[in-house]
Protein backbone atom coordinates (compact mmCIF):
# COMPACT_ATOMS: atom_id res chain seq x y z
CA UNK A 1 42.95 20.65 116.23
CA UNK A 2 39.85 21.27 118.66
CA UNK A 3 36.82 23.54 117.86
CA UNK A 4 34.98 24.30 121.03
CA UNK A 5 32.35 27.19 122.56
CA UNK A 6 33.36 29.26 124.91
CA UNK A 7 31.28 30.20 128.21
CA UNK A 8 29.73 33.36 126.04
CA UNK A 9 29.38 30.76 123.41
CA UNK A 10 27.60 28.23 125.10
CA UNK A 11 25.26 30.65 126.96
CA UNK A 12 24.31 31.97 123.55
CA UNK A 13 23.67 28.56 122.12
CA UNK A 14 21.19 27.62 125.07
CA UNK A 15 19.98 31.57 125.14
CA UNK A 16 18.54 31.55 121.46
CA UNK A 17 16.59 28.45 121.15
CA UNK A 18 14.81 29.50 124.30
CA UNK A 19 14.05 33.10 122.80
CA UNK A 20 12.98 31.18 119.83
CA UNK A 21 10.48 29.01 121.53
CA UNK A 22 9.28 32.16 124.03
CA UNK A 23 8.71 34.36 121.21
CA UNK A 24 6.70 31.32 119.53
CA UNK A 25 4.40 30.92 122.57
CA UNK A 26 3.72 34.32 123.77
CA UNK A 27 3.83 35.87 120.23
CA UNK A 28 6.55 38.32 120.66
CA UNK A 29 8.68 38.23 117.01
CA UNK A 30 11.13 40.57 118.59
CA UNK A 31 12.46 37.63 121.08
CA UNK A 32 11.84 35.62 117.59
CA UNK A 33 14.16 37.97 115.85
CA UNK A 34 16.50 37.99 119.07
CA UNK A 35 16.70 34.42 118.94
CA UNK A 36 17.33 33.70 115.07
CA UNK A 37 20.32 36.61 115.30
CA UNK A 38 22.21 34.77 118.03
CA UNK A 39 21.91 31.30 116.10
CA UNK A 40 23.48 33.03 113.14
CA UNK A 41 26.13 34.60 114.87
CA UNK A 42 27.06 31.06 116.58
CA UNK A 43 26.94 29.11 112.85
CA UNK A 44 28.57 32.22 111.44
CA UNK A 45 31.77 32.16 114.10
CA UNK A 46 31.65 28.36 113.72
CA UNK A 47 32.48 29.16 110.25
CA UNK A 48 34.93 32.01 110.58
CA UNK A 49 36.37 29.39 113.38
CA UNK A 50 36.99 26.78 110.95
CA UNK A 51 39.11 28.52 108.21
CA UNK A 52 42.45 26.70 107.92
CA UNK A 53 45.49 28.36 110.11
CA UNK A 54 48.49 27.97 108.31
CA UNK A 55 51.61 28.56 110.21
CA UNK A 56 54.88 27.64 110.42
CA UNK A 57 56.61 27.72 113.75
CA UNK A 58 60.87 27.77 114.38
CA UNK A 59 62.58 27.54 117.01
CA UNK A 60 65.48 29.40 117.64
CA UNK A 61 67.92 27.12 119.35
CA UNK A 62 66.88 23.11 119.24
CA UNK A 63 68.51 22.36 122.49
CA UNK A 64 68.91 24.86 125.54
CA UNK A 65 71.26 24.44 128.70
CA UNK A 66 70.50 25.99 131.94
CA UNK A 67 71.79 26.16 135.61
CA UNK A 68 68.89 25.17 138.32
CA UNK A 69 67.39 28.54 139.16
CA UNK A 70 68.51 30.74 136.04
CA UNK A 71 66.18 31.60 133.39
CA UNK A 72 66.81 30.54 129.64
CA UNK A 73 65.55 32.97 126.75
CA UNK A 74 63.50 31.03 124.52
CA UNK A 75 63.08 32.63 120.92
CA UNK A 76 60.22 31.68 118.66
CA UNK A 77 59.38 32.69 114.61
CA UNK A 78 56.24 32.83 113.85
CA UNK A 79 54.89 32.68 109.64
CA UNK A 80 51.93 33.39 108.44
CA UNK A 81 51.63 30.51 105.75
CA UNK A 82 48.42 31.45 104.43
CA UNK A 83 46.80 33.31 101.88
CA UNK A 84 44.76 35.93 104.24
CA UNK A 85 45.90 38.27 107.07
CA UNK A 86 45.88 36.30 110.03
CA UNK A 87 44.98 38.77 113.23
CA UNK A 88 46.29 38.81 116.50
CA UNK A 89 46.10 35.64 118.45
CA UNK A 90 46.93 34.45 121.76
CA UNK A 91 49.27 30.95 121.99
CA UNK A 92 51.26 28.98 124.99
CA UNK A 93 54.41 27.28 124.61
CA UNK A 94 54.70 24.57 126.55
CA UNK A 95 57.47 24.34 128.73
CA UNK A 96 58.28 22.29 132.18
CA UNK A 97 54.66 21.05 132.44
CA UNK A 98 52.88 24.16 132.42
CA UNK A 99 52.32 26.32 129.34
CA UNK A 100 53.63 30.01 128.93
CA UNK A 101 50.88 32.39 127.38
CA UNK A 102 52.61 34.43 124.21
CA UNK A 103 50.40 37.25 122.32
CA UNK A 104 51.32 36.51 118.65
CA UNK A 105 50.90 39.99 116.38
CA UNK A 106 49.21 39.76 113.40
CA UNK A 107 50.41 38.36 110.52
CA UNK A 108 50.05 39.57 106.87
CA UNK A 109 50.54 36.65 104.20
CA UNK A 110 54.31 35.21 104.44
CA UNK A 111 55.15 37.60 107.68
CA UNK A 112 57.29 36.79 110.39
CA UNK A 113 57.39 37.57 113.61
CA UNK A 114 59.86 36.68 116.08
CA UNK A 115 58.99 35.82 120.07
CA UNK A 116 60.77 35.80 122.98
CA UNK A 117 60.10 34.81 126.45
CA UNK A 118 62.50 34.43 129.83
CA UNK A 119 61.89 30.57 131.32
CA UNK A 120 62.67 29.97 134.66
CA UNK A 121 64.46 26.82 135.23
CA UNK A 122 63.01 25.43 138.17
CA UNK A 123 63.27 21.74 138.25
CA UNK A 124 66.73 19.40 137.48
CA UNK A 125 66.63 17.23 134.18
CA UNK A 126 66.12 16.85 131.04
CA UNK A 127 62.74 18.34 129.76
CA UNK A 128 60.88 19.53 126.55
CA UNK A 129 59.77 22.52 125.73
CA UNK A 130 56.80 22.67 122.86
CA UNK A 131 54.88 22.59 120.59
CA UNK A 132 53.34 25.93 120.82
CA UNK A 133 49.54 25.86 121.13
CA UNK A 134 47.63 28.32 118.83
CA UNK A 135 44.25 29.55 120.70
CA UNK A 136 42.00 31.47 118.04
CA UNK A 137 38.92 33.39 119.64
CA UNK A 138 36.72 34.50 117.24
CA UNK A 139 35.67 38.54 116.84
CA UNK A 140 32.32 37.59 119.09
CA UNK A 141 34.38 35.23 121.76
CA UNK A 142 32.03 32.53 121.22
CA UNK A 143 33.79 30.22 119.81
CA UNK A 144 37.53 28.77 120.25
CA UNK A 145 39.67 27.26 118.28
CA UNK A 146 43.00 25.36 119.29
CA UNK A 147 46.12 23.41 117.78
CA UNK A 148 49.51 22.42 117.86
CA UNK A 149 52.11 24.35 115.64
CA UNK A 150 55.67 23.12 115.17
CA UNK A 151 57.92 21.52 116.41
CA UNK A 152 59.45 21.10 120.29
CA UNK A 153 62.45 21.77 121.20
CA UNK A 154 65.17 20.46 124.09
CA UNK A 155 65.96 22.32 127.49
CA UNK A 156 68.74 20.65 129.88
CA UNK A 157 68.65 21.85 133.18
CA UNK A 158 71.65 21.18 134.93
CA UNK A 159 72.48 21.20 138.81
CA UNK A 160 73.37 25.34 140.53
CA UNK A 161 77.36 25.80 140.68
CA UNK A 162 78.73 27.11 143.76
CA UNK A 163 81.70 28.89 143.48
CA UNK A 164 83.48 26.13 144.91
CA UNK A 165 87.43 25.65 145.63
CA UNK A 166 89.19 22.80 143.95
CA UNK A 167 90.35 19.60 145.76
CA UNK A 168 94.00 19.74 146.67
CA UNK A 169 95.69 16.72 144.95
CA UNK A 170 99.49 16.16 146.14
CA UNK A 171 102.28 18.29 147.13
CA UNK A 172 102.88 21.42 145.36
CA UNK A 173 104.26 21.00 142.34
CA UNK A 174 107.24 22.87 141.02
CA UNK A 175 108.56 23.33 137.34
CA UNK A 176 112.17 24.05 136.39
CA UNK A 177 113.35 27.03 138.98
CA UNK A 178 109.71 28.16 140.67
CA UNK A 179 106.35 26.67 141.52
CA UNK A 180 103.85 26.29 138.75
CA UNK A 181 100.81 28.39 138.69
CA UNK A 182 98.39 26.47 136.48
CA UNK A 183 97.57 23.05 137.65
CA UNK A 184 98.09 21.33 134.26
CA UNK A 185 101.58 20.60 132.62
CA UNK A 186 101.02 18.85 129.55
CA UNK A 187 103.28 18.04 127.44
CA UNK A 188 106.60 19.29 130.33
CA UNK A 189 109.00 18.04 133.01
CA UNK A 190 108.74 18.57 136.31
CA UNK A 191 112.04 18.57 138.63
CA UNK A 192 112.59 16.26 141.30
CA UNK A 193 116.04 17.35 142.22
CA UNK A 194 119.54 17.97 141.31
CA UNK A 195 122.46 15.85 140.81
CA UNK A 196 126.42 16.21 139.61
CA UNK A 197 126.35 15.45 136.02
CA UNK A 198 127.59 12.09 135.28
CA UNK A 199 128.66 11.42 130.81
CA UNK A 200 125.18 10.82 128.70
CA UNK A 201 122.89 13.75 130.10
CA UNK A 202 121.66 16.05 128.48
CA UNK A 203 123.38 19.54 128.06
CA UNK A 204 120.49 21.57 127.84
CA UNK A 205 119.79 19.75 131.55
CA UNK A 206 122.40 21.87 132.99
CA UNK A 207 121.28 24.32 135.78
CA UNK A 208 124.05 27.07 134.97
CA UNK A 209 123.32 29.34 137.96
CA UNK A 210 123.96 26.45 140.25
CA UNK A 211 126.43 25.30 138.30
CA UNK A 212 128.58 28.46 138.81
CA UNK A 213 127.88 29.01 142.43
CA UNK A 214 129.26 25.65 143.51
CA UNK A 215 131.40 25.14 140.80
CA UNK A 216 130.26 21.78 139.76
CA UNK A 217 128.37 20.63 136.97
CA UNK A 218 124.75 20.38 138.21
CA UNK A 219 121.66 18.68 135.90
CA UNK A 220 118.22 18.63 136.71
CA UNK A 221 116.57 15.43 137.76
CA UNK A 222 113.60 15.95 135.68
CA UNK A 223 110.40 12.85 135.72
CA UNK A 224 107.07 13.45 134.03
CA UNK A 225 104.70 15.35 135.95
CA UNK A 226 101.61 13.45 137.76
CA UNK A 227 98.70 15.41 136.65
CA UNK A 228 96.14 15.74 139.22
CA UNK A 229 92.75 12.91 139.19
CA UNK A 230 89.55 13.60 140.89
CA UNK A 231 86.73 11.19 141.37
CA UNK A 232 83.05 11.89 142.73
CA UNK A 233 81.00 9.55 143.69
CA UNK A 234 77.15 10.46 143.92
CA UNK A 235 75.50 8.55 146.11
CA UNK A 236 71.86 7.99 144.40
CA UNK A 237 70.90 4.92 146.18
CA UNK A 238 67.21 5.13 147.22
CA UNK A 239 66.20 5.81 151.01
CA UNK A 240 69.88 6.97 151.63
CA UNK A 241 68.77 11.20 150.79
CA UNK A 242 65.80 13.14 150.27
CA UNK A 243 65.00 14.14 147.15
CA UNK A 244 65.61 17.64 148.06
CA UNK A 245 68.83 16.49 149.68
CA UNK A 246 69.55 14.63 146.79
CA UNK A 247 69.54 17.74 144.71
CA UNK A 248 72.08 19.28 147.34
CA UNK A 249 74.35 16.42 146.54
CA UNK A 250 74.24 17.25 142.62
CA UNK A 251 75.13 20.39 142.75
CA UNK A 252 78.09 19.34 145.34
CA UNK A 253 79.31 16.86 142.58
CA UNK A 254 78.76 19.57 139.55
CA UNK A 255 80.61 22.51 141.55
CA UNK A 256 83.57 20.19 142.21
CA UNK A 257 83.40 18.87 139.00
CA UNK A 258 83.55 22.14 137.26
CA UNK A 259 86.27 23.69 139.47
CA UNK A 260 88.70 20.54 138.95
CA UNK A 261 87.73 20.95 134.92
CA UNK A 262 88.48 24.94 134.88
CA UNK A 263 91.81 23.56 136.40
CA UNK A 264 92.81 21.50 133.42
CA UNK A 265 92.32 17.99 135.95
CA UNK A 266 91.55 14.72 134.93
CA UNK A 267 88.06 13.84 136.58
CA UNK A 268 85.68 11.44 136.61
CA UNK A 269 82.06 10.98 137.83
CA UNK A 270 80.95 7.96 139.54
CA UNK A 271 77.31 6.93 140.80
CA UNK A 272 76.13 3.93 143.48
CA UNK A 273 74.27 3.07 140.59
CA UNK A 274 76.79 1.85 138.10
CA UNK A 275 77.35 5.15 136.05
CA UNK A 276 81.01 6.20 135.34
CA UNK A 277 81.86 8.79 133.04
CA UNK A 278 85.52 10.12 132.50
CA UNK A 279 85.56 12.45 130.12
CA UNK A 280 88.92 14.13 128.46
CA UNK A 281 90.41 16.75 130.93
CA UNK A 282 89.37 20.74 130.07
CA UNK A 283 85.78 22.30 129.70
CA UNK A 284 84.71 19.95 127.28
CA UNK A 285 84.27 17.16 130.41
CA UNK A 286 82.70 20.09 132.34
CA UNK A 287 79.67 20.12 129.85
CA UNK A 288 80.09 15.76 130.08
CA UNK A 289 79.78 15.98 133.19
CA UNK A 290 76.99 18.24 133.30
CA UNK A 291 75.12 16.34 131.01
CA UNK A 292 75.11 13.23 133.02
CA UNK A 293 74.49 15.21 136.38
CA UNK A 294 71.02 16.55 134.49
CA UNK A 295 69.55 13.54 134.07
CA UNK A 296 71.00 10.98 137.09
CA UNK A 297 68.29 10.22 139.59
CA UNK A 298 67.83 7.78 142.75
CA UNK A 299 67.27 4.25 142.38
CA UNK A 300 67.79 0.84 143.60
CA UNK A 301 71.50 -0.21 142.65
CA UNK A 302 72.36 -4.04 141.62
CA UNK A 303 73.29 -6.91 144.29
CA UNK A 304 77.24 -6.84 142.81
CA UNK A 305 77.81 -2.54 142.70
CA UNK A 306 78.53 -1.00 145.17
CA UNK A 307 80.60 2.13 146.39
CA UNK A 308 83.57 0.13 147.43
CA UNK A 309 83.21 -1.87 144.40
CA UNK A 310 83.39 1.19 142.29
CA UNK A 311 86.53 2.93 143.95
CA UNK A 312 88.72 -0.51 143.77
CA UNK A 313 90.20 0.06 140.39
CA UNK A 314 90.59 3.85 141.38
CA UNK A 315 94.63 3.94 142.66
CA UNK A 316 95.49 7.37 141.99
CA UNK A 317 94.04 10.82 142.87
CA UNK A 318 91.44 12.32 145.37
CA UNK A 319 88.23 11.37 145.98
CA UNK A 320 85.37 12.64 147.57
CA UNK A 321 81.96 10.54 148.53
CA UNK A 322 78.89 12.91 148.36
CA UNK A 323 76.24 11.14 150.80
CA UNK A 324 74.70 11.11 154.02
CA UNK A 325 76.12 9.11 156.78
CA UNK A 326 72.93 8.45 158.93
CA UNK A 327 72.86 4.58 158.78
CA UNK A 328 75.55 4.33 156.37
CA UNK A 329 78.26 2.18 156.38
CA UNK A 330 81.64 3.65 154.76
CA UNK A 331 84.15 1.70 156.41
CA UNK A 332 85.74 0.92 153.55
CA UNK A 333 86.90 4.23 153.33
CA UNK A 334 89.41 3.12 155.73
CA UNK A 335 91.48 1.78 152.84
CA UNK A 336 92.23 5.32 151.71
CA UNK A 337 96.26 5.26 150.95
CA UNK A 338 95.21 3.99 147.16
CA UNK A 339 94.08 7.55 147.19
CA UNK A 340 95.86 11.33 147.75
CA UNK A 341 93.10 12.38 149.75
CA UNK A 342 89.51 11.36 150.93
CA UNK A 343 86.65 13.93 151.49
CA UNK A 344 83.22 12.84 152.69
CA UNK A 345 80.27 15.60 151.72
CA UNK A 346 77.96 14.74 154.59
CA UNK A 347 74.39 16.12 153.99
CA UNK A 348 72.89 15.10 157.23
CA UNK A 349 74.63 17.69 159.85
CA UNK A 350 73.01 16.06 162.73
CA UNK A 351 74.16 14.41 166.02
CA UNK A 352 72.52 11.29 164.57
CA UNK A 353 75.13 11.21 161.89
CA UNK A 354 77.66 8.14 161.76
CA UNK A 355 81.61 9.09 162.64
CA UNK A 356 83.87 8.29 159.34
CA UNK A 357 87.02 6.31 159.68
CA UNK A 358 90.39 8.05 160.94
CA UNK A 359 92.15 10.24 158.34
CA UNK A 360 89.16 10.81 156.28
CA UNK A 361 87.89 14.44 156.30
CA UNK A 362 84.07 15.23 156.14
CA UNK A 363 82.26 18.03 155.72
CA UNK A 364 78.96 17.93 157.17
CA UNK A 365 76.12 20.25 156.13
CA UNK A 366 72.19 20.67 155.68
CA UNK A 367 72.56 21.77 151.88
CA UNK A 368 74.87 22.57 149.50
CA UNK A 369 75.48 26.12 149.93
CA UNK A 370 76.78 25.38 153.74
CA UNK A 371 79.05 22.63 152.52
CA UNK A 372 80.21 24.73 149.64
CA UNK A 373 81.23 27.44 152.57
CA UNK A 374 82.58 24.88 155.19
CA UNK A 375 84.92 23.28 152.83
CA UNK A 376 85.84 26.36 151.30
CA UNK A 377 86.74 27.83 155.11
CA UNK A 378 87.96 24.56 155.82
CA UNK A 379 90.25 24.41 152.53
CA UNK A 380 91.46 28.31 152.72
CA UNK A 381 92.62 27.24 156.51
CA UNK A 382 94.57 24.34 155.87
CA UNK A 383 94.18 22.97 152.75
CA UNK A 384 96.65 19.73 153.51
CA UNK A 385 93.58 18.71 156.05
CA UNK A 386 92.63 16.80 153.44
CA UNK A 387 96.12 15.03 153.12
CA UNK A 388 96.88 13.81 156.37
């Protein structure tokens, strides 16, 4: 809690005594009575200033989630705690180091009133948003009054999704008699071929319509399907990107991400840093993910990670290297046939930029929403560029 005069107040406080004094010297009681008023009304707002402002402050939600460059609806309830009607009073709610100015109603004894106010999300990470702070201006202005009321609350800002295409993993798959539409089988068969039916199969194996064109027994050749992996590695080593680069690169790794989630794949997010999170396939690793990409940053990496390092144990599945290539040496992407296919995300798009080894397609781009179009040109083309 602060008490404090405001300009009016302060000119007021150093107006009167000098009335006072004037009035004193040259005999003039009107200044004297000029003087004395204004000294009153300062110890009298000092006083009104001072009475105890009980409220009681709720959030509506404790923790928000955002996308980079959406806006978030934050909803406040305000009670009046106190005995007394509390008039109107202005308040800011502090939120991504600035504070957002609120006009709170006034507030008979035990009344509510609920708030509202559009944040933008501007910045990446995890950030707080709170306590409101209660600014009471007495009926004169001369005097103000400020505190802290309730409690703060959590806002996660994640990286911007770009409607991005999903990384092609393998050939396409087929299921029984037709190709499959959705990219996750779980708990199914998928056929590799057919065969003459030799004693022990199973009936319910036979493929009748076959069958009874060729007049042999035929049986599906059925193995467990290989449900498709993806693996991005964010490249958050310090020096390698900008920091506004850097924030390309997130949103890069979140729109694939999300795309190979909404597909039912099994991902995983790597950084040059050491972090690895694989999450359970579906939209529940989406929001994993997410939460991770909010809060990773740039930093020096230790002497024994690095990217190669990180991709060893990694034998199945795609995987794509979000970076920039100026300087950088990713040669041991050469050793790509542990994986079904290799992208590069290139943020430097310059004639500076270092040539990746044979096989290995790159996408090279000045931000993320040109990379997000190349590869999705590139992908809609020929999507088995990725593959060869």
């Amino acid at each position: 809690m602060r008490l404090e005069l405001t300009g009016r107040g302060v000119m007021t406080a150093i107006t009167a005594p000098v009335l006072i004094a004037a009035g004193e010297w040259f005999g003039y009681p009107l200044l004297r009575s000029i003087g004395a008023v204004m000294l009153v009304a300062i110890v009298v707002t000092v006083g009104l200033a001072l009475r105890p402002l009980r409220l009681e402050v709720r959030r509506g939600v404790g923790r928000l989630s955002v996308h980079r460059g959406n806006t978030v609806e934050v909803r406040l309830q305000v009670t009046n705690m106190g005995r007394f009607r509390q008039p109107a009073f202005g308040a800011l709610d502090a939120a991504e180091g600035e504070g957002v100015p609120l006009v709170v109603p006034a507030l008979d004894p035990r009344d509510t009133k609920r708030l509202s106010y559009l944040l933008p999300a501007r910045r990446r990470g995890r950030q707080k948003v709170g306590p409101l702070r209660v600014e009471r201006l007495d009926p004169l202005g001369l005097t103000r009054r400020r505190r802290s009321a309730g409690g703060w609350g959590e806002l996660w800002v994640y990286p911007r999704l770009h409607g991005m295409r999903t990384l092609p993993d393998g050939p396409p798959r087929r299921h029984f008699d037709g190709p499959v539409v959705s990219a996750s089988l779980r708990g199914s068969s998928e056929l590799r071929a057919l065969r003459e039916y030799v004693p022990g199969d199973e009936p319910r194996h036979i493929h009748w319509k076959v069958t009874a064109t060729t007049g042999i027994i035929m049986v599906r050749d059925l193995v467990d399907p290989s449900e498709p992996q993806l693996m991005v590695l964010l490249d958050n080593r310090s020096g390698i990107m900008s920091a506004q680069r850097f924030e390309d690169a997130a949103e890069i790794a979140a729109s694939l991400l999300t795309a190979a989630a909404v597909q039912g794949h099994r991902t995983r997010l790597a950084t040059t840093l050491g972090l690895s999170v694989q999450p359970q396939p579906g939209l529940g690793g989406m929001a994993t993910h997410l939460d991770a990409l909010c809060e990773v940053s740039q930093g020096d990496p230790p002497s024994a990670v690095t990217p190669k390092s990180l991709t060893d144990k990694v034998d199945r599945g795609a995987l794509v290297f979000v970076t920039c290539l100026r300087d950088n040496d990713i040669s041991w992407l050469a050793r790509r046939s542990r994986h079904s296919a290799c992208v590069v995300f290139d943020l430097d798009d310059s004639d500076r930029a270092a040539p990746a080894p044979p096989g290995v397609a790159v996408v090279r781009a000045p931000d993320a929403a040109t990379a997000v179009s190349r590869w999705n040109a590139m992908n809609a083309m020929n999507a088995a560029v990725v593959r060869s």
